[in-house]
Each structure stands twice: as C-alpha cells, then as structure tokens.
N, C-alpha and C. Protein backbone atom coordinates (compact mmCIF):
# COMPACT_ATOMS: atom_id res chain seq x y z
N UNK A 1 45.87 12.15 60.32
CA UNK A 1 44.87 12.47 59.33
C UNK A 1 44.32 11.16 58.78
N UNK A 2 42.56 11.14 58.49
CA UNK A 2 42.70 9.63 58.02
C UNK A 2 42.29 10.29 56.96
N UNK A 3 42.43 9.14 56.38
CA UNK A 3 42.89 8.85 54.40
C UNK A 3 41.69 8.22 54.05
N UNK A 4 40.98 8.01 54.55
CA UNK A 4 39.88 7.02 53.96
C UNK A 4 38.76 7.94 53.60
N UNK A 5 38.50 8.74 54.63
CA UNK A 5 37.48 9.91 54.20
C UNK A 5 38.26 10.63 52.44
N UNK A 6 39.03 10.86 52.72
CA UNK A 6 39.18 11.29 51.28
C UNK A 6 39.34 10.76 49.64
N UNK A 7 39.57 9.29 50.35
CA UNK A 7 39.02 8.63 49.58
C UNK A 7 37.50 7.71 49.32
N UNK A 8 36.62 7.79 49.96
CA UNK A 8 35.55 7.58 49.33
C UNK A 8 34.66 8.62 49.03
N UNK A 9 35.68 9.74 49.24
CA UNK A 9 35.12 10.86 48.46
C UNK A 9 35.34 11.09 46.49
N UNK A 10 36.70 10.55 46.57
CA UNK A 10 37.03 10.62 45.63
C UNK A 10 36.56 9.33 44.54
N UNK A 11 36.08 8.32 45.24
CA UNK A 11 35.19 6.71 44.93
C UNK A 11 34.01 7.52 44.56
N UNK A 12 33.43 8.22 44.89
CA UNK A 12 32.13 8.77 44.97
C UNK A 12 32.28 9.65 43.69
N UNK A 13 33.00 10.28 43.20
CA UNK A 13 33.45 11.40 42.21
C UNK A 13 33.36 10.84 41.27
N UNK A 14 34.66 9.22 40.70
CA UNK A 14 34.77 8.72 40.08
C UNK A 14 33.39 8.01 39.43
N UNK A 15 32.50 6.77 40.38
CA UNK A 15 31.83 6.74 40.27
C UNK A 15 30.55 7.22 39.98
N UNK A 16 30.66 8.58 40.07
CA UNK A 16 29.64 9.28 39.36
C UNK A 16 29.73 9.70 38.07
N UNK A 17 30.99 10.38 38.04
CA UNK A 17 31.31 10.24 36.68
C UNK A 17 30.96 9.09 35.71
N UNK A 18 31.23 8.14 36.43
CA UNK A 18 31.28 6.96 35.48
C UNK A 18 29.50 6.67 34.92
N UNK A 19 29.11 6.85 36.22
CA UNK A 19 27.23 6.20 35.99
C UNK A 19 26.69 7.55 34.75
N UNK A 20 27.57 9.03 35.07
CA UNK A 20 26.90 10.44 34.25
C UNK A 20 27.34 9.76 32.26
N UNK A 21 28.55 9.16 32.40
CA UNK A 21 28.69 9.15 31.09
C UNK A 21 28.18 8.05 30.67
N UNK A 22 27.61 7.07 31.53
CA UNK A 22 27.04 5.81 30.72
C UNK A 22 25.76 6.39 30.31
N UNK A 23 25.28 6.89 31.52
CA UNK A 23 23.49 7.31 31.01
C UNK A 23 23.34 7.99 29.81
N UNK A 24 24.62 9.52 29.62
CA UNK A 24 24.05 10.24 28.70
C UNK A 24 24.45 9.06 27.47
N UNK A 25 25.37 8.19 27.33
CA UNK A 25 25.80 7.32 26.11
C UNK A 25 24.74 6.38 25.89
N UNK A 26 23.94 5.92 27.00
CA UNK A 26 22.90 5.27 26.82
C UNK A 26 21.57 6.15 26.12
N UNK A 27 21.61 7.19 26.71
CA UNK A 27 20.37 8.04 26.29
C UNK A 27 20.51 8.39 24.77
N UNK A 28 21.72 8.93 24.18
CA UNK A 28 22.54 9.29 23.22
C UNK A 28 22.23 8.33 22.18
N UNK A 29 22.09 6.76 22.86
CA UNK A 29 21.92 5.95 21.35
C UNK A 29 20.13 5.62 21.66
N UNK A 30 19.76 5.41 22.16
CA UNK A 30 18.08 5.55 22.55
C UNK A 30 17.77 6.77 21.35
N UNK A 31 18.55 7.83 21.53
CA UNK A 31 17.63 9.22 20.64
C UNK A 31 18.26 8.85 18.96
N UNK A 32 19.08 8.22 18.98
CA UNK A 32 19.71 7.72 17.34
C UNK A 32 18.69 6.60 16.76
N UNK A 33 18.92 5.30 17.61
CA UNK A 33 17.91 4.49 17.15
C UNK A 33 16.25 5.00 17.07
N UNK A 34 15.66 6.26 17.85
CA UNK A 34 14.26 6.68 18.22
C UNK A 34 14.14 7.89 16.38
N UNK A 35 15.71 8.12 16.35
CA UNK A 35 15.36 8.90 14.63
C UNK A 35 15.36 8.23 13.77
N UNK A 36 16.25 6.78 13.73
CA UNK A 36 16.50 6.27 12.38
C UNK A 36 15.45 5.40 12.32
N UNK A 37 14.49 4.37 13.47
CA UNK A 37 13.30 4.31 12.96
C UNK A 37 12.22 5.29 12.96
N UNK A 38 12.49 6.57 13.47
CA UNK A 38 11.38 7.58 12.67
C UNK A 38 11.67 7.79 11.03
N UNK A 39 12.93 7.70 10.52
CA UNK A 39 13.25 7.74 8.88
C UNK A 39 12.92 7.13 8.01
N UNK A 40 13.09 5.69 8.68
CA UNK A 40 12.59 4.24 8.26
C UNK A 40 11.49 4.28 7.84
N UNK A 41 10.59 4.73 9.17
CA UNK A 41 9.22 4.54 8.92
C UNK A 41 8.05 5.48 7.68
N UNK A 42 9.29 6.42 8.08
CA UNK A 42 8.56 7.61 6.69
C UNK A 42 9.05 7.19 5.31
N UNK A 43 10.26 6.56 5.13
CA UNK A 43 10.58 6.30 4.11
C UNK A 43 9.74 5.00 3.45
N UNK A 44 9.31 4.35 4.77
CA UNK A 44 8.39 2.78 4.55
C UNK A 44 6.65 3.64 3.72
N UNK A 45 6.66 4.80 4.57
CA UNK A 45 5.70 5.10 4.11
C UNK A 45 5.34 6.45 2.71
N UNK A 46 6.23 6.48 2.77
CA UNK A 46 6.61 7.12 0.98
C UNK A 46 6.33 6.17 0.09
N UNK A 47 6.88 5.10 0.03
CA UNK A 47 7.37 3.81 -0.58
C UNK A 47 6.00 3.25 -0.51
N UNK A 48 5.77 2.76 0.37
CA UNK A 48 4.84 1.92 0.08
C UNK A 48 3.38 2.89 -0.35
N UNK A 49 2.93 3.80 -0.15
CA UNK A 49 1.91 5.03 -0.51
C UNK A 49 2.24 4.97 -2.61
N UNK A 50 3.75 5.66 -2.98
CA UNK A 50 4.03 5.40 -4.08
C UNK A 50 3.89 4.23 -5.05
N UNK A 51 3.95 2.92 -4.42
CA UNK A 51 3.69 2.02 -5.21
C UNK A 51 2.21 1.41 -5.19
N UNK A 52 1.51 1.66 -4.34
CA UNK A 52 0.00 1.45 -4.47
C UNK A 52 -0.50 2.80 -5.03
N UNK A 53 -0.09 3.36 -5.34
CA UNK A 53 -0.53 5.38 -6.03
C UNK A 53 -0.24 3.97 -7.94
N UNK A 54 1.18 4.00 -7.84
CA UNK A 54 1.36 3.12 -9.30
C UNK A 54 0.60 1.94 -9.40
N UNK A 55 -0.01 0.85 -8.32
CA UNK A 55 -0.71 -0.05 -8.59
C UNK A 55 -2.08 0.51 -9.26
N UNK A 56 -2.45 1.32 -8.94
CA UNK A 56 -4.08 1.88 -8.93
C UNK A 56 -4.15 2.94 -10.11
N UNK A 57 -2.99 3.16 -10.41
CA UNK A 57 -2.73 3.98 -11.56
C UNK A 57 -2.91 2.86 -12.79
N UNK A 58 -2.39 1.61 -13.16
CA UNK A 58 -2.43 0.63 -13.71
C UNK A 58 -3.57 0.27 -13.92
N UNK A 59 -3.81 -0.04 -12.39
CA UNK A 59 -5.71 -0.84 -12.54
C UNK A 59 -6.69 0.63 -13.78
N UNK A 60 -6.64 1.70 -12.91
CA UNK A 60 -7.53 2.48 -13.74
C UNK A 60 -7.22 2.53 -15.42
N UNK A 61 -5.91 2.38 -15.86
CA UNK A 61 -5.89 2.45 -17.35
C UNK A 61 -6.35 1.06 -17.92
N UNK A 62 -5.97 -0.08 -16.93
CA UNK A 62 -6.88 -1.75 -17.80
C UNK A 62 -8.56 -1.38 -17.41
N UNK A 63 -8.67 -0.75 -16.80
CA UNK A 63 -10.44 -0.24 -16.60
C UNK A 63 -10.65 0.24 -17.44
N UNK A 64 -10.32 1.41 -18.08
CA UNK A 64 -10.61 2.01 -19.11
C UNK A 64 -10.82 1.68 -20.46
N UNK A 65 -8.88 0.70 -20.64
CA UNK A 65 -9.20 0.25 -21.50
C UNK A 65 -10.54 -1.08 -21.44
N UNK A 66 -10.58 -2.03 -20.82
CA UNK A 66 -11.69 -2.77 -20.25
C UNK A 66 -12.96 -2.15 -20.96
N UNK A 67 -13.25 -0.66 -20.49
CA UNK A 67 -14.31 -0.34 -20.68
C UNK A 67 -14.47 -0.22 -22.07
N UNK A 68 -13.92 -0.07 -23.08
CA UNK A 68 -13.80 0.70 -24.57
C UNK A 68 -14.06 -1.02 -24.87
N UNK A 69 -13.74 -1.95 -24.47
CA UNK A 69 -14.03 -3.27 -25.29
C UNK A 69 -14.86 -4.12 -24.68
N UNK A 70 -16.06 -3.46 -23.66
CA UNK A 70 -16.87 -3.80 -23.06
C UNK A 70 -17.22 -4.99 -22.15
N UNK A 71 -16.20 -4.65 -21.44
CA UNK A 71 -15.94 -5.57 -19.76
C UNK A 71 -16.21 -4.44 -18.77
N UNK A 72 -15.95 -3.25 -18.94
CA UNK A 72 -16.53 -2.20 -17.61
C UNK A 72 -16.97 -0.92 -17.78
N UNK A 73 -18.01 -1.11 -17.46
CA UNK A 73 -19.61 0.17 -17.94
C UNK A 73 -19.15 1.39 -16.53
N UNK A 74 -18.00 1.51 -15.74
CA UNK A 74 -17.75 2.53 -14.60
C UNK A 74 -16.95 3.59 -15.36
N UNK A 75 -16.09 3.18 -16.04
CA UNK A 75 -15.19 3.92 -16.38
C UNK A 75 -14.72 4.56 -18.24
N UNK A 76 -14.53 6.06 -17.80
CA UNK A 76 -14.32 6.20 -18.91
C UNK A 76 -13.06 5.43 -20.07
N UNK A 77 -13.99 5.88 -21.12
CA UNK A 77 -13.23 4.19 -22.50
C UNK A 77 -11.89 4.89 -22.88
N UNK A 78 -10.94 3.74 -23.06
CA UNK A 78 -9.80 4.65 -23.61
C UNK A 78 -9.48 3.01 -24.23
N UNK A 79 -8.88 4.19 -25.67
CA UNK A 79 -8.79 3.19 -26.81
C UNK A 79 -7.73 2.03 -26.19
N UNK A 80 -7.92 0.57 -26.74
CA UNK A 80 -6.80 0.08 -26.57
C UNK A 80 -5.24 0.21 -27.20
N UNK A 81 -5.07 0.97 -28.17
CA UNK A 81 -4.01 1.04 -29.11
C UNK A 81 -3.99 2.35 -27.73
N UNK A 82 -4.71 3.41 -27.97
CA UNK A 82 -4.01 4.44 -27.24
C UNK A 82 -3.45 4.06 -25.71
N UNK A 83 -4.03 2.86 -25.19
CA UNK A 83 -3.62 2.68 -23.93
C UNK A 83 -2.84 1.73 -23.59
N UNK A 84 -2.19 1.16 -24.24
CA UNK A 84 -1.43 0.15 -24.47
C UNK A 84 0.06 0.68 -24.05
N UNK A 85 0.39 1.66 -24.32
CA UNK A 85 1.82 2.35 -23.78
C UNK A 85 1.67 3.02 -22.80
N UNK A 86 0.85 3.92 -22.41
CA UNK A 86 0.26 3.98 -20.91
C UNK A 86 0.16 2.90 -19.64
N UNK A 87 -0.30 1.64 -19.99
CA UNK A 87 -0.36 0.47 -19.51
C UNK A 87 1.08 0.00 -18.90
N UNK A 88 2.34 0.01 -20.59
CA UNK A 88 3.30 -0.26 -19.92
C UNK A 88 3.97 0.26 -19.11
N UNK A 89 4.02 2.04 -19.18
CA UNK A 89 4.88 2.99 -18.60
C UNK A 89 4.62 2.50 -17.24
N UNK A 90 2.67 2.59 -17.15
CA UNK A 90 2.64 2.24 -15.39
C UNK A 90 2.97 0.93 -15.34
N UNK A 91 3.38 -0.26 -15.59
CA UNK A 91 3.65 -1.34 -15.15
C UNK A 91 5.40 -0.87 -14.64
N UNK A 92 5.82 -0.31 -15.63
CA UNK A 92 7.33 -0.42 -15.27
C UNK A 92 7.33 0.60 -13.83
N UNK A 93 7.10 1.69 -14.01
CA UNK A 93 6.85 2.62 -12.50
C UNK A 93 6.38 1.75 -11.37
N UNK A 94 5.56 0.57 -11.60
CA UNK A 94 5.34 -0.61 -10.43
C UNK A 94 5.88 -1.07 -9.98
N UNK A 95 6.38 -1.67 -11.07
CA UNK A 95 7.98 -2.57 -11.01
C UNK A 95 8.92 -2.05 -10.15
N UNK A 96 9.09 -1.00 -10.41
CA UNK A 96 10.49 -0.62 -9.89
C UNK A 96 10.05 0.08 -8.77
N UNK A 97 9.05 0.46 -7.75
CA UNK A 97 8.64 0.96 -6.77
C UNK A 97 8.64 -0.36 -5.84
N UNK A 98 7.99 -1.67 -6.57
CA UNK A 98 7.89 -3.05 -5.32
C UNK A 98 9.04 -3.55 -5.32
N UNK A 99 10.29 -3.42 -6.09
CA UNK A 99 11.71 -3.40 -5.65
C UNK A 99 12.13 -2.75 -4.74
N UNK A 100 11.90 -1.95 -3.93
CA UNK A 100 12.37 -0.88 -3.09
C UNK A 100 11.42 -1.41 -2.19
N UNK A 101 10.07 -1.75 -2.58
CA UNK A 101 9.25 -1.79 -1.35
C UNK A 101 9.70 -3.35 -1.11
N UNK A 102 10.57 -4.07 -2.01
CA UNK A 102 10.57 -5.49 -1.00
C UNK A 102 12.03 -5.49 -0.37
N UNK A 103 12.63 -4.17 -0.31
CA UNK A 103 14.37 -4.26 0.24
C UNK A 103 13.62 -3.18 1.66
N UNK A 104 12.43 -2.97 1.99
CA UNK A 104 12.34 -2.52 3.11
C UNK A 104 11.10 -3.28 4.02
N UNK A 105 10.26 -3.76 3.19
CA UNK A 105 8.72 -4.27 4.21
C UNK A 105 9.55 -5.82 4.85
N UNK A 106 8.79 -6.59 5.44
CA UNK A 106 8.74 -7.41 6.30
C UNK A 106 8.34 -8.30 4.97
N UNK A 107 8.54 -9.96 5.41
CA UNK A 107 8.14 -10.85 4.63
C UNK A 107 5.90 -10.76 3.92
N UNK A 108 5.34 -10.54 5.48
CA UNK A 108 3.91 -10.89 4.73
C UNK A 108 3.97 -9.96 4.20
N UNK A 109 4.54 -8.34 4.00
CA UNK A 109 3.83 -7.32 3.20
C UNK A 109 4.24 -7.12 2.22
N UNK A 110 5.38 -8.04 1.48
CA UNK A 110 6.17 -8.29 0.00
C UNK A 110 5.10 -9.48 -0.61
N UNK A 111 4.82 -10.75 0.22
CA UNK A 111 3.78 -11.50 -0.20
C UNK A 111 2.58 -10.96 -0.36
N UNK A 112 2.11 -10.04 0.27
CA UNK A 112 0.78 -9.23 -0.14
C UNK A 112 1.10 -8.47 -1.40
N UNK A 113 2.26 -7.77 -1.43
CA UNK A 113 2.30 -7.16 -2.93
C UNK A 113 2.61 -8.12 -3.85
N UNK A 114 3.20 -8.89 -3.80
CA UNK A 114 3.31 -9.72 -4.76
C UNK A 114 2.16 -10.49 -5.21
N UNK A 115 0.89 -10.55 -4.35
CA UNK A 115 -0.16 -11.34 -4.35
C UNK A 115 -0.89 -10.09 -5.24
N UNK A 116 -0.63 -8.60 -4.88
CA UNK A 116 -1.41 -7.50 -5.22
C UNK A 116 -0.88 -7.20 -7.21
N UNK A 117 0.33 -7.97 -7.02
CA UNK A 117 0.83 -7.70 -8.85
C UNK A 117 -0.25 -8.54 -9.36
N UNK A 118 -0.02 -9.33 -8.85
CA UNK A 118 -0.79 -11.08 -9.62
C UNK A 118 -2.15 -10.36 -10.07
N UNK A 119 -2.82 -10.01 -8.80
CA UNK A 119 -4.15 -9.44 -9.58
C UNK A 119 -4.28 -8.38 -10.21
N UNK A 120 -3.34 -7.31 -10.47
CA UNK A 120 -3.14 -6.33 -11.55
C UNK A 120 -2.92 -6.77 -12.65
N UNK A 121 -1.79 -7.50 -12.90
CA UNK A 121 -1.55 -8.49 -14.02
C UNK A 121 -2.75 -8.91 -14.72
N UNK A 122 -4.16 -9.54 -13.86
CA UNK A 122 -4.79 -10.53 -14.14
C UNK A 122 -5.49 -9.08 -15.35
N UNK A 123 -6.06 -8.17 -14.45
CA UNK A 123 -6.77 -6.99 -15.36
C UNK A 123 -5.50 -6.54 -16.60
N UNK A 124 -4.64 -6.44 -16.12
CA UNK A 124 -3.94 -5.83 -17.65
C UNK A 124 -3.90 -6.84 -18.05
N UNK A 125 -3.98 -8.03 -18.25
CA UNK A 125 -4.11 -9.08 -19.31
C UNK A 125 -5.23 -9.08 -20.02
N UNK A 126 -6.70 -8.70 -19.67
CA UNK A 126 -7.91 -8.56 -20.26
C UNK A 126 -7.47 -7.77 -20.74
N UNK A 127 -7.20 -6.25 -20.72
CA UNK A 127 -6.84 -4.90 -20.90
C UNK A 127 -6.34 -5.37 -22.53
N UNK A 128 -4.79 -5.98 -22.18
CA UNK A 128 -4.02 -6.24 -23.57
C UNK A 128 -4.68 -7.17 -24.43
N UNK A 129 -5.65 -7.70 -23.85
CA UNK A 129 -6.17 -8.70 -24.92
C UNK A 129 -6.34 -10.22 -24.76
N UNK A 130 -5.42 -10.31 -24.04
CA UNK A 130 -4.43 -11.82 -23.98
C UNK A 130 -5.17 -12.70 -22.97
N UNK A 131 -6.61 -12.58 -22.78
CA UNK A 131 -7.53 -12.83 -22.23
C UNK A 131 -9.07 -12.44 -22.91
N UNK A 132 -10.23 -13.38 -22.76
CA UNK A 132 -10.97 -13.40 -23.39
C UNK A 132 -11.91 -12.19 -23.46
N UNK A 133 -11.69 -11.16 -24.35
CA UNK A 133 -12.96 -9.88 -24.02
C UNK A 133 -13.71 -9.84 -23.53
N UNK A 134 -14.67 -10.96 -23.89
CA UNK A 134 -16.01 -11.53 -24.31
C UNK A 134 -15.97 -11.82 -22.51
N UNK A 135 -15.43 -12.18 -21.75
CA UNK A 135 -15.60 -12.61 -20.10
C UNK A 135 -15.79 -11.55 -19.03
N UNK A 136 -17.11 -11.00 -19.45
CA UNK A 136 -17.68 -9.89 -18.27
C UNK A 136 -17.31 -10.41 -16.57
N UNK A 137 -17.81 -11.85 -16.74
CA UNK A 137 -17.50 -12.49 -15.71
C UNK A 137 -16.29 -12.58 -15.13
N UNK A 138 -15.35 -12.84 -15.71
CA UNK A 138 -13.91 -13.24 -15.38
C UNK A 138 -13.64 -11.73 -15.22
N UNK A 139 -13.60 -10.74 -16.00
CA UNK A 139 -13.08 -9.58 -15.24
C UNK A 139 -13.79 -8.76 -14.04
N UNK A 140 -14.69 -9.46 -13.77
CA UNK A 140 -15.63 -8.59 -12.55
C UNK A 140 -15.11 -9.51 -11.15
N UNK A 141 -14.74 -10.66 -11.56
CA UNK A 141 -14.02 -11.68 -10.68
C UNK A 141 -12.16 -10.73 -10.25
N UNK A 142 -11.61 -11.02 -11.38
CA UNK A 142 -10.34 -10.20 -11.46
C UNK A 142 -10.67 -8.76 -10.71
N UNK A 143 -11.46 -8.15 -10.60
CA UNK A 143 -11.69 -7.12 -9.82
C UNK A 143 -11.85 -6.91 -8.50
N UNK A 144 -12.57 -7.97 -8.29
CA UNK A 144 -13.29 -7.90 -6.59
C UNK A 144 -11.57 -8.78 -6.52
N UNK A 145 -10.74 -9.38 -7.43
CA UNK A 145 -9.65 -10.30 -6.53
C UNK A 145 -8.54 -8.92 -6.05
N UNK A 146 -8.47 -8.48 -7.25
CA UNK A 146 -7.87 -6.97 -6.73
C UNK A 146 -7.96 -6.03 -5.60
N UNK A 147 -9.31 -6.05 -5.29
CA UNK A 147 -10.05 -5.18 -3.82
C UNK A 147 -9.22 -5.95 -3.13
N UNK A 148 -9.64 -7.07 -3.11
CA UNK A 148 -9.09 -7.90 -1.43
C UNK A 148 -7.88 -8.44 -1.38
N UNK A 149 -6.73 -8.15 -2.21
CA UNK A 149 -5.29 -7.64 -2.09
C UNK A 149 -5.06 -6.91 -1.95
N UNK A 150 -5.67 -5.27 -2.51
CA UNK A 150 -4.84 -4.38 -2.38
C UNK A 150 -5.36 -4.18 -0.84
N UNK A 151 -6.71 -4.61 -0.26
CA UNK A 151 -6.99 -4.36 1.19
C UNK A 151 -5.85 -4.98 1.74
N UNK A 152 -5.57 -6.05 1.79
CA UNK A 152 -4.79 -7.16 2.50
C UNK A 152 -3.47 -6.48 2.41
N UNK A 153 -2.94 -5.59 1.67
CA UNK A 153 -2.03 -5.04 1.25
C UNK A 153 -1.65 -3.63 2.04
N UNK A 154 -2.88 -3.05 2.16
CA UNK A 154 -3.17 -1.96 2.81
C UNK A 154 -3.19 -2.40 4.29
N UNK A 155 -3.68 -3.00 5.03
CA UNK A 155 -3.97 -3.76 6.39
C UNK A 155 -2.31 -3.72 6.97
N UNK A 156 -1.59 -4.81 5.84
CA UNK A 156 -0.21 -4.94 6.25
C UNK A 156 0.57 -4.01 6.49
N UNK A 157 0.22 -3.11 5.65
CA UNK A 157 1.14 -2.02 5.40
C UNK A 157 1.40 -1.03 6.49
N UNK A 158 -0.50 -0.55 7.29
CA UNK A 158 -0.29 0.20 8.15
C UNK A 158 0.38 -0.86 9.58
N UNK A 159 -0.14 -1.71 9.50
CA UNK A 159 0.50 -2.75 10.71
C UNK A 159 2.00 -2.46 10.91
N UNK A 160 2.43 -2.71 9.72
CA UNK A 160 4.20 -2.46 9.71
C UNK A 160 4.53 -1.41 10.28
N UNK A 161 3.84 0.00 9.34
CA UNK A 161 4.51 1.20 9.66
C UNK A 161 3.65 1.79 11.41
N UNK A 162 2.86 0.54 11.89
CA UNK A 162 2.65 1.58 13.01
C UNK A 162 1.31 2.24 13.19
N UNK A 163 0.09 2.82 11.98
CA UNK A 163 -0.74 3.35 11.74
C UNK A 163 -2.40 2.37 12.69
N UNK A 164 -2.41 3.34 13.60
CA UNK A 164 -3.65 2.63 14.52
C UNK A 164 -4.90 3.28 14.11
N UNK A 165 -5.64 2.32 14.15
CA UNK A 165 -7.57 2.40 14.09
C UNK A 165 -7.63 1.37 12.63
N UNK A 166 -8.73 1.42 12.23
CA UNK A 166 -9.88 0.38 11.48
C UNK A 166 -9.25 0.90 10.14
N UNK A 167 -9.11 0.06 8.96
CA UNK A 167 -8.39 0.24 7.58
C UNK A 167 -10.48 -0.17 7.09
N UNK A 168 -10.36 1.02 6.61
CA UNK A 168 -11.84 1.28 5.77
C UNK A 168 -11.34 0.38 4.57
N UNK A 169 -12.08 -0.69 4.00
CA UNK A 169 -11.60 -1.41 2.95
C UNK A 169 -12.43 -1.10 2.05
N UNK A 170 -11.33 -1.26 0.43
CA UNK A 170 -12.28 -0.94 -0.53
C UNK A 170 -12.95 -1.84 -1.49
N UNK A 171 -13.98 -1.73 -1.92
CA UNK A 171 -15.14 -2.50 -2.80
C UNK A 171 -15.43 -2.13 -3.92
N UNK A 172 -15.41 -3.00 -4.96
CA UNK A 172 -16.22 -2.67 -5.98
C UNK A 172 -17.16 -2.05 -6.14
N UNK A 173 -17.34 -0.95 -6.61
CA UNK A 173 -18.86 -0.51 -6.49
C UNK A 173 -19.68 -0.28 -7.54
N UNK A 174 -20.93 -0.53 -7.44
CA UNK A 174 -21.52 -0.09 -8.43
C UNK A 174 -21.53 0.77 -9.86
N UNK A 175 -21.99 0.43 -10.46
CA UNK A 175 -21.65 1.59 -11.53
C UNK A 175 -22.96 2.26 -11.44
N UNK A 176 -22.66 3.57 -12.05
CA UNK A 176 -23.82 4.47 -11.98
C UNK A 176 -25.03 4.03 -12.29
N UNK A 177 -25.21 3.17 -13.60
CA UNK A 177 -26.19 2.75 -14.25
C UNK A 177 -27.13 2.20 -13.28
N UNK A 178 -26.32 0.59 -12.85
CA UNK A 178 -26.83 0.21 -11.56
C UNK A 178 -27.66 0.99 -10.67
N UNK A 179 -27.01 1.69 -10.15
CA UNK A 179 -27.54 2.64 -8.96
C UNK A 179 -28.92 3.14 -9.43
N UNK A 180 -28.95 3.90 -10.76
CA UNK A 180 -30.12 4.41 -11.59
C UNK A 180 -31.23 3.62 -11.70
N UNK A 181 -30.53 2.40 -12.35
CA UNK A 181 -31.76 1.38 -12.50
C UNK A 181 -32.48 0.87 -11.28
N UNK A 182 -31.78 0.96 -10.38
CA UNK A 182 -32.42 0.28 -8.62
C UNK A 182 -33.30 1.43 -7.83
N UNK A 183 -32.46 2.45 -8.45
CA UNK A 183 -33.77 3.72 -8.06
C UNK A 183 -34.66 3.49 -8.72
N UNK A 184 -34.92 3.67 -10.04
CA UNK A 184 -35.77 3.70 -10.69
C UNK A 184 -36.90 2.73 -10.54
N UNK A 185 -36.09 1.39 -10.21
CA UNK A 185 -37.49 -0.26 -10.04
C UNK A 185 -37.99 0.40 -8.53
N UNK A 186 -37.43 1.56 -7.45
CA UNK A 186 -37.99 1.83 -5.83
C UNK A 186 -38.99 2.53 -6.64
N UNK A 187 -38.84 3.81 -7.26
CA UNK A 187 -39.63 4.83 -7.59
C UNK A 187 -40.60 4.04 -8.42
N UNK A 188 -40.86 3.00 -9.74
CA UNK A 188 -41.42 2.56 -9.94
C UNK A 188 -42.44 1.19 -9.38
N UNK A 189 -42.17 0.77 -8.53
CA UNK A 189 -42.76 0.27 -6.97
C UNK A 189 -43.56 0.66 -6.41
N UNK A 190 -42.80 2.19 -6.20
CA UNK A 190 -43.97 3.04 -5.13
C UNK A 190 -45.08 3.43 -6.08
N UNK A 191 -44.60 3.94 -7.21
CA UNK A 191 -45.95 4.75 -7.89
C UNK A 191 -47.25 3.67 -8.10
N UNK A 192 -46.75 2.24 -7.85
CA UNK A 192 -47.45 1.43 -8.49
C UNK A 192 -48.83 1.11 -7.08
C-alpha cells in the first residue's frame, strides 16, 4: 500500500483548513476596521456639524447684538444687556464641542477651528463692547474674516470625513437695504 497518496491528501486537508481560517480571520478584521471607521466618521461628523451649528449660533447673537449698537443693518437688534448671557451660554457650548472636535480631527482641521474661534471672538468682542462701536469698518472686516474660516473650516472638514463634490462657500451678503437701494438707482436709470 503506498502511504504517500494518503498523505498528501491529508497535506491538502490541513492546508486548506489552514488558508479557510486565515481568510475568514482576515476578512473578519477588514469588516471590524470597515465599521469602526464607519463610527468614527459619523461621530467626526456629528461633532464637527455640532460645533459649527454653536459657532454660527454665537456669530448670529454678536450680529444682533452688533446690530442694536449700529455695526449691522442685516440683522435683527437684540439688546446688549439682554444678549450678553446668551453670548456666553453659546461661547461655552463652543468651547466644549472644539474639545471633542480637537481629540478627533486631524492637525489642519483643529488649526482651522482654532483660526475659526479667533474670528468669532473678534465679533463677540465688538458685540461685548470691548472693541470700538463706532468701527463699521472693523466689524464688516471681522466678518468677511469669519466667512473665510468658517469656509476653510468647512473645506477641511468634509476632506477629513470623506464628503465629495464642490463646498459652496459662504459670503457676506448684502443687506436688504442694499439690494433695495441698487434696484431702485436700475429702476431710476431706466425711467430716466
């Protein structure tokens, strides 16, 4: 009887076995690592959605207030005494959202938020006072610096988490008045 046939039958057994349990152990951690950055990424994007929801929540109450002490003709006025604790609540809800968002983003998209506080800061400082009222200029500056952080901010953000096509960026825009008055010099143009 030869012996050899039955053993590279049994070489053949073993070895299959062996290649069946590497693959599924290989496949097995492929589908672990393929969920925990799907978790990651939703959690990146909770996080980071939440703390630009609180950045923009901020900006709109130094707008407001802004507007009541006549630095911005867009937005409705809200007293500064009344908005002054509003102001802080959303600063602290900031705060503690770009803590979380800097124990998960990548280095440029903590420097973009951190670049994106700076210019929130700059408006709640007009807002509180602690900056010159009287500087239409300086806060229309502080504004457009805001757009092109929180863009730069936004850009990074989807980069990180993955999000493909064109990031529509946002702009200062006009205030109504504006708009009115530029119609009005077309319509008064034409009639002329």
């Amino acid at each position: 009887m030869n012996i050899a046939s039955p053993l590279i039958a049994l070489v053949g057994v073993v070895v299959g076995a062996v290649l069946s349990y590497a693959f599924a152990v290989l496949g097995e951690s492929r589908r672990e690592r393929w969920a925990l950055n799907r978790e990651w990424r939703e959690r990146r994007l909770q996080t980071y959605g939440a703390y630009v929801a609180d950045v923009k929540r901020m900006r709109s109450i130094a707008q407001r207030i802004g507007a009541d002490v006549g630095l911005d003709d867009q937005a409705p006025r809200l007293r500064r005494e009344d908005g002054l604790d509003q102001l802080a609540e959303a600063n602290l809800a900031r705060g503690g959202l770009f803590e979380a968002l800097a124990m998960m983003a990548g280095r440029d998209l903590v420097e973009a938020a951190r670049e994106l506080n700076r210019t929130v800061w700059r408006l709640e400082w007009f807002a509180r006072g602690l900056l010159d009222d009287a500087d239409v200029e300086g806060w229309h500056i502080a504004a457009g610096n805001y757009y092109e952080a929180i863009n730069r901010f936004n850009h990074l953000a989807r980069t990180e988490i993955g999000v493909t096509g064109e990031l529509s960026p946002r702009t200062a825009e006009k205030s109504p008045r504006e708009h009115y008055e530029q119609e009005r010099r077309t319509r008064t143009s034409k009639a002329a």
